[in-house]
Every structure is written in structure tokens, then in C-alpha cells.
PDB file of N, CA and C in Angstrom:
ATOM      1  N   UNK A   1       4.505  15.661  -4.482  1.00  0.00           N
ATOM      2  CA  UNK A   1       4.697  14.262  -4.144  1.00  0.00           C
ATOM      3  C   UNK A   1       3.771  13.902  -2.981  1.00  0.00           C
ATOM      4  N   UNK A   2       3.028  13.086  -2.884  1.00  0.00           N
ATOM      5  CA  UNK A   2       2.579  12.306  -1.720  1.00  0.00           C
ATOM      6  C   UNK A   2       3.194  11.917  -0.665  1.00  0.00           C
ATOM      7  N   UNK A   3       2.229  12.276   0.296  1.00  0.00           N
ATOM      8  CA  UNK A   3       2.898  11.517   1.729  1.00  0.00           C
ATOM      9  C   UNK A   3       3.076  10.398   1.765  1.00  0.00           C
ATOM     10  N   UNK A   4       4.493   9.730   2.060  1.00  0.00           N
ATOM     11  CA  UNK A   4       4.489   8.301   2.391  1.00  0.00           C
ATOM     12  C   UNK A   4       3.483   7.582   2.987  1.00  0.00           C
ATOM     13  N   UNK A   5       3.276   6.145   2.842  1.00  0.00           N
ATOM     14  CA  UNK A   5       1.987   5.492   3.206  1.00  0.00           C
ATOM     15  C   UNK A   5       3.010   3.933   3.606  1.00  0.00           C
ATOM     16  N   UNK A   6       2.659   3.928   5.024  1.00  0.00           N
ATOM     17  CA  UNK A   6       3.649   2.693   5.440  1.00  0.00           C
ATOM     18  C   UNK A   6       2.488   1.545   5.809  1.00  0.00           C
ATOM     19  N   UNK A   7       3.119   1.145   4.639  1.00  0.00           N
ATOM     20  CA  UNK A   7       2.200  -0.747   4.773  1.00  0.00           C
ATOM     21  C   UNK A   7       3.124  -1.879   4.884  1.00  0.00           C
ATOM     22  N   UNK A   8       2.314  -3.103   5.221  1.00  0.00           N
ATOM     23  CA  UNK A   8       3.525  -4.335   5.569  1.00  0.00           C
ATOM     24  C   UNK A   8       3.865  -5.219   4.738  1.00  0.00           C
ATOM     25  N   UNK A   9       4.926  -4.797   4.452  1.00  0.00           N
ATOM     26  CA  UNK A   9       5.432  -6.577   3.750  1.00  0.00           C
ATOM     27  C   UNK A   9       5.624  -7.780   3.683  1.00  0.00           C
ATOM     28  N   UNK A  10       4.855  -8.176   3.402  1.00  0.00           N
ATOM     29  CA  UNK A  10       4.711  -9.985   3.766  1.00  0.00           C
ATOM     30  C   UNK A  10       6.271 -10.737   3.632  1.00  0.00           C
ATOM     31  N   UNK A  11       6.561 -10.250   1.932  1.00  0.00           N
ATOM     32  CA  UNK A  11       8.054 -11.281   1.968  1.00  0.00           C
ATOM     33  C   UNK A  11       8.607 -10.890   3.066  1.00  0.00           C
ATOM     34  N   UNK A  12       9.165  -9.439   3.178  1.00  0.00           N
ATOM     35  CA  UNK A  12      10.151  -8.623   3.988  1.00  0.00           C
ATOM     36  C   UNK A  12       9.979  -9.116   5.543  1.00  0.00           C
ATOM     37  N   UNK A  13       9.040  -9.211   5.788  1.00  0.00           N
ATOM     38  CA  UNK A  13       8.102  -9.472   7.179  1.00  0.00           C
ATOM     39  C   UNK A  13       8.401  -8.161   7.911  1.00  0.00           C
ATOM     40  N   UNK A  14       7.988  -6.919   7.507  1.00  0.00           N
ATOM     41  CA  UNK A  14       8.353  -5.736   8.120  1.00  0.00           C
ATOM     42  C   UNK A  14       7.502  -4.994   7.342  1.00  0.00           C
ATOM     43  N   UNK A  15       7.409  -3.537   8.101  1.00  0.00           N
ATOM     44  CA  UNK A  15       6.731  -2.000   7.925  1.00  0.00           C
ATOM     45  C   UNK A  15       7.862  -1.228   7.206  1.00  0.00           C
ATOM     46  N   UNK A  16       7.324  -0.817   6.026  1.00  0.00           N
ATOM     47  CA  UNK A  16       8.129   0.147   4.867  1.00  0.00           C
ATOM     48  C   UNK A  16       7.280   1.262   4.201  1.00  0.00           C
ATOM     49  N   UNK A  17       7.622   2.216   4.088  1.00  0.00           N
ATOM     50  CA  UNK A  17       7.211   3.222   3.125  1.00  0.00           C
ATOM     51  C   UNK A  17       6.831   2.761   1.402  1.00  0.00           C
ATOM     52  N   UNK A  18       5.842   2.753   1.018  1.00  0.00           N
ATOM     53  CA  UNK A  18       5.782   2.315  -0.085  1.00  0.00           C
ATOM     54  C   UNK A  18       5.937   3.168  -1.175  1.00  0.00           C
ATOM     55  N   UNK A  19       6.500   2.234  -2.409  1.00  0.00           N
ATOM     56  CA  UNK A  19       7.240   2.902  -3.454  1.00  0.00           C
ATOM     57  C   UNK A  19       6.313   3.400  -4.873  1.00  0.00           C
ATOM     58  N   UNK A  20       5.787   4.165  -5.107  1.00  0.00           N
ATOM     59  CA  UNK A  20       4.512   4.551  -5.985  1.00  0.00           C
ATOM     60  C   UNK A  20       3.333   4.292  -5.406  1.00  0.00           C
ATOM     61  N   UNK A  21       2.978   5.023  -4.078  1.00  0.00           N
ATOM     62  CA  UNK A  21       1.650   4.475  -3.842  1.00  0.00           C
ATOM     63  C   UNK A  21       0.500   5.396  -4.781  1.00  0.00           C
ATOM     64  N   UNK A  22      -0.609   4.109  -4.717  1.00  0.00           N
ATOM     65  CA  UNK A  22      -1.762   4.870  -5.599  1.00  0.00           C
ATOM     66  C   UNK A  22      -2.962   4.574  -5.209  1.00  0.00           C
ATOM     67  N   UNK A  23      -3.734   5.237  -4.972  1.00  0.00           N
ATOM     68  CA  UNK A  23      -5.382   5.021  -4.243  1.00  0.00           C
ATOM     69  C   UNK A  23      -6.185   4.012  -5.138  1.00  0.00           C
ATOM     70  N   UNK A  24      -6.561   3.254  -4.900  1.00  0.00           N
ATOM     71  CA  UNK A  24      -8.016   2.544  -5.859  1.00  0.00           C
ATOM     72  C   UNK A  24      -9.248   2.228  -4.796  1.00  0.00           C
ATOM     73  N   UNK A  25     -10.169   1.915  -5.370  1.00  0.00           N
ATOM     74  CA  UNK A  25     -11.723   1.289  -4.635  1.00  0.00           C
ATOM     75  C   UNK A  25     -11.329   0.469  -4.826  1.00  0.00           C
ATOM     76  N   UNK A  26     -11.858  -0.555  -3.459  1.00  0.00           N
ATOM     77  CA  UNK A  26     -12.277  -1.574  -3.740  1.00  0.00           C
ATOM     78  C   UNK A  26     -13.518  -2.338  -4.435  1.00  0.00           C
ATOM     79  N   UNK A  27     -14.166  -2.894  -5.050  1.00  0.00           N
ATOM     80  CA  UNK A  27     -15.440  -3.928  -5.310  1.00  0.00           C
ATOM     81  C   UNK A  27     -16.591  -3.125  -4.154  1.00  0.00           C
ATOM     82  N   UNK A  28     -16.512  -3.956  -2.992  1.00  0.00           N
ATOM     83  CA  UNK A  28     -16.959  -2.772  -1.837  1.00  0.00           C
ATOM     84  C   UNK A  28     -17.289  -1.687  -1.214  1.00  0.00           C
ATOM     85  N   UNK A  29     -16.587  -0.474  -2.161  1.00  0.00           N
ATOM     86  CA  UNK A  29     -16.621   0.964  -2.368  1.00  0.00           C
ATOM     87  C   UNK A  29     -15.134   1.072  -1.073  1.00  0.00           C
ATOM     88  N   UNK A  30     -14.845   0.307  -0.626  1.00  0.00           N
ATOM     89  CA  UNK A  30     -13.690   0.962   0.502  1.00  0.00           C
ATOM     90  C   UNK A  30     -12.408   1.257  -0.487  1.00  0.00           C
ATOM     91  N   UNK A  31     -11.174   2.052   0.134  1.00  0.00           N
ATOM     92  CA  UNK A  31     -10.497   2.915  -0.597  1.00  0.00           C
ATOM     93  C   UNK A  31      -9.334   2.097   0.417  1.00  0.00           C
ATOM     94  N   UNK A  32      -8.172   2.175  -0.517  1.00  0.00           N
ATOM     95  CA  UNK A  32      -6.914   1.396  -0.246  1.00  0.00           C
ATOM     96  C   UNK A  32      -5.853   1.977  -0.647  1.00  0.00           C
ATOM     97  N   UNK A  33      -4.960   1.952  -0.911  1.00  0.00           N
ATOM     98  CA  UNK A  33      -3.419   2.314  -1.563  1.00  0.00           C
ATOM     99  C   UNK A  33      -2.907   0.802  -1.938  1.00  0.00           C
ATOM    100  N   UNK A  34      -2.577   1.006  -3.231  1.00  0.00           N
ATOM    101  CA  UNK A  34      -1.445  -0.312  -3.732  1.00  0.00           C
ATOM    102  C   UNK A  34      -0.286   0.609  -4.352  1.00  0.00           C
ATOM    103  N   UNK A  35       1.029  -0.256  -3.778  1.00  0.00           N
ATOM    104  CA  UNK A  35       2.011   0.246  -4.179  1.00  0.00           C
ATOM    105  C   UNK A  35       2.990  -1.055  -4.210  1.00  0.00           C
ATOM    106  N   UNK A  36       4.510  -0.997  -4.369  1.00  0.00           N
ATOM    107  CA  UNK A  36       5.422  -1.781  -3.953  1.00  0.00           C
ATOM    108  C   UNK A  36       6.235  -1.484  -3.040  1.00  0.00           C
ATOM    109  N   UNK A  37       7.298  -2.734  -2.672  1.00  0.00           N
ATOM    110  CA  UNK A  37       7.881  -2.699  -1.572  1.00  0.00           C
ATOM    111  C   UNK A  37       9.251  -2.181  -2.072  1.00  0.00           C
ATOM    112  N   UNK A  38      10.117  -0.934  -1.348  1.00  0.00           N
ATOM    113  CA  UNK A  38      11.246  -0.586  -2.000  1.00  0.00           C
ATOM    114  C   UNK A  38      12.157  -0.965  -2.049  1.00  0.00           C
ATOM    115  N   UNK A  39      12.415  -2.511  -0.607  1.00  0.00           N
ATOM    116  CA  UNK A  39      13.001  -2.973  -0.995  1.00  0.00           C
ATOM    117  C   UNK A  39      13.209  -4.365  -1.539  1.00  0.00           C
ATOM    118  N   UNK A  40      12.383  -5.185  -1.645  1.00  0.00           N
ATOM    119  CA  UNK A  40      12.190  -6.434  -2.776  1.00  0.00           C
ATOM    120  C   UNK A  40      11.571  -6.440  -3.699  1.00  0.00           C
ATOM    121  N   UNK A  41      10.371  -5.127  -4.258  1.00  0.00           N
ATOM    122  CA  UNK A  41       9.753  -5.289  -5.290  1.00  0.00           C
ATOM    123  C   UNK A  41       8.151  -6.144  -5.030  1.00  0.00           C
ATOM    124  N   UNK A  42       7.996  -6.740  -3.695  1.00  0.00           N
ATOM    125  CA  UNK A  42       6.668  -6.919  -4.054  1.00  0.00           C
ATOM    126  C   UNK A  42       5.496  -6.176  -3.591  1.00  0.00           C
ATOM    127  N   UNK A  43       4.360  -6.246  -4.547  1.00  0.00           N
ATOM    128  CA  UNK A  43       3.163  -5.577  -3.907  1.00  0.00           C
ATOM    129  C   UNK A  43       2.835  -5.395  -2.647  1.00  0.00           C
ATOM    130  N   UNK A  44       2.908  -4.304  -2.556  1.00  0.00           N
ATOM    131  CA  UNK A  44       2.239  -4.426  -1.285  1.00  0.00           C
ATOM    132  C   UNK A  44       0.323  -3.407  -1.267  1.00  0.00           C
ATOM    133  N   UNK A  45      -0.315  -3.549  -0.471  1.00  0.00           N
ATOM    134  CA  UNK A  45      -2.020  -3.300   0.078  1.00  0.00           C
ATOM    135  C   UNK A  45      -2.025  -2.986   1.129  1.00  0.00           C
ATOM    136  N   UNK A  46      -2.951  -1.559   1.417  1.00  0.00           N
ATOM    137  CA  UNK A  46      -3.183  -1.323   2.826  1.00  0.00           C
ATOM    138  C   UNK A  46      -4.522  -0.807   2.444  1.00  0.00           C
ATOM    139  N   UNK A  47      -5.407  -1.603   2.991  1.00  0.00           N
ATOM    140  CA  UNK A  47      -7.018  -1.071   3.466  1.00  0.00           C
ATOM    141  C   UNK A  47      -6.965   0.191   4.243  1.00  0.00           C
ATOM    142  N   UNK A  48      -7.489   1.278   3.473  1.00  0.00           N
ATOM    143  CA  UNK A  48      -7.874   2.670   4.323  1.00  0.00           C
ATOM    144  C   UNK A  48      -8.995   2.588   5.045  1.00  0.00           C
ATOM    145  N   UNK A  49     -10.195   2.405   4.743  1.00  0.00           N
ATOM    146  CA  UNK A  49     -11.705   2.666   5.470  1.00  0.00           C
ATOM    147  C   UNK A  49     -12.715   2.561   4.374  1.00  0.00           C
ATOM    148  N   UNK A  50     -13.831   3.072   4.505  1.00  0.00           N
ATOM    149  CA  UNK A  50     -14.696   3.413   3.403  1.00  0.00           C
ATOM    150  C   UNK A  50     -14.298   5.084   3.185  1.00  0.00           C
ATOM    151  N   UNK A  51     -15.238   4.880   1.756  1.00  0.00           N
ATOM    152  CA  UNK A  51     -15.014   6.268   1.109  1.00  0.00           C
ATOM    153  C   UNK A  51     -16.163   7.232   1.505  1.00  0.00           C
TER     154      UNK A  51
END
């Protein structure tokens, strides 16, 4: 299992552990995690850096 990856939730307006996180590129070549929020269900994005 992966290490938790704590990004912010906009609805929630708070910092949570996200629920399936998964790495993608961006367009840009920079590298991110998208996952959801565990507890309302919405997306959440956290910009890592470049790759």
C-alpha cells in the first residue's frame, strides 16, 4: 500500500489523507497525485515538483 499523501480539500476546507491516491504528469511534464477526499468524495490534486 502507499504512503498516505495529505492534500487539501476545497469543499471540506481542510487537510486529509487521500483516498486512492495515484501519480499522473502533468501537460508540463510535472508529477502530481489525484485522488479523493475520504470524507465527501471530492477530487482532490496536489502538485509534487517536476519529474
Amino acid at each position: 500500500m502507499a504512503a498516505p499523501v495529505e492534500a487539501y480539500c476545497v469543499k471540506c476546507k481542510a487537510k486529509r489523507n487521500m483516498k486512492d491516491p495515484e501519480e499522473v504528469t502533468m501537460a508540463n511534464g510535472r508529477r502530481a497525485m489525484k485522488g479523493k477526499c475520504p470524507e465527501c468524495g471530492t477530487g482532490m490534486f496536489k502538485i509534487l515538483g517536476k519529474a
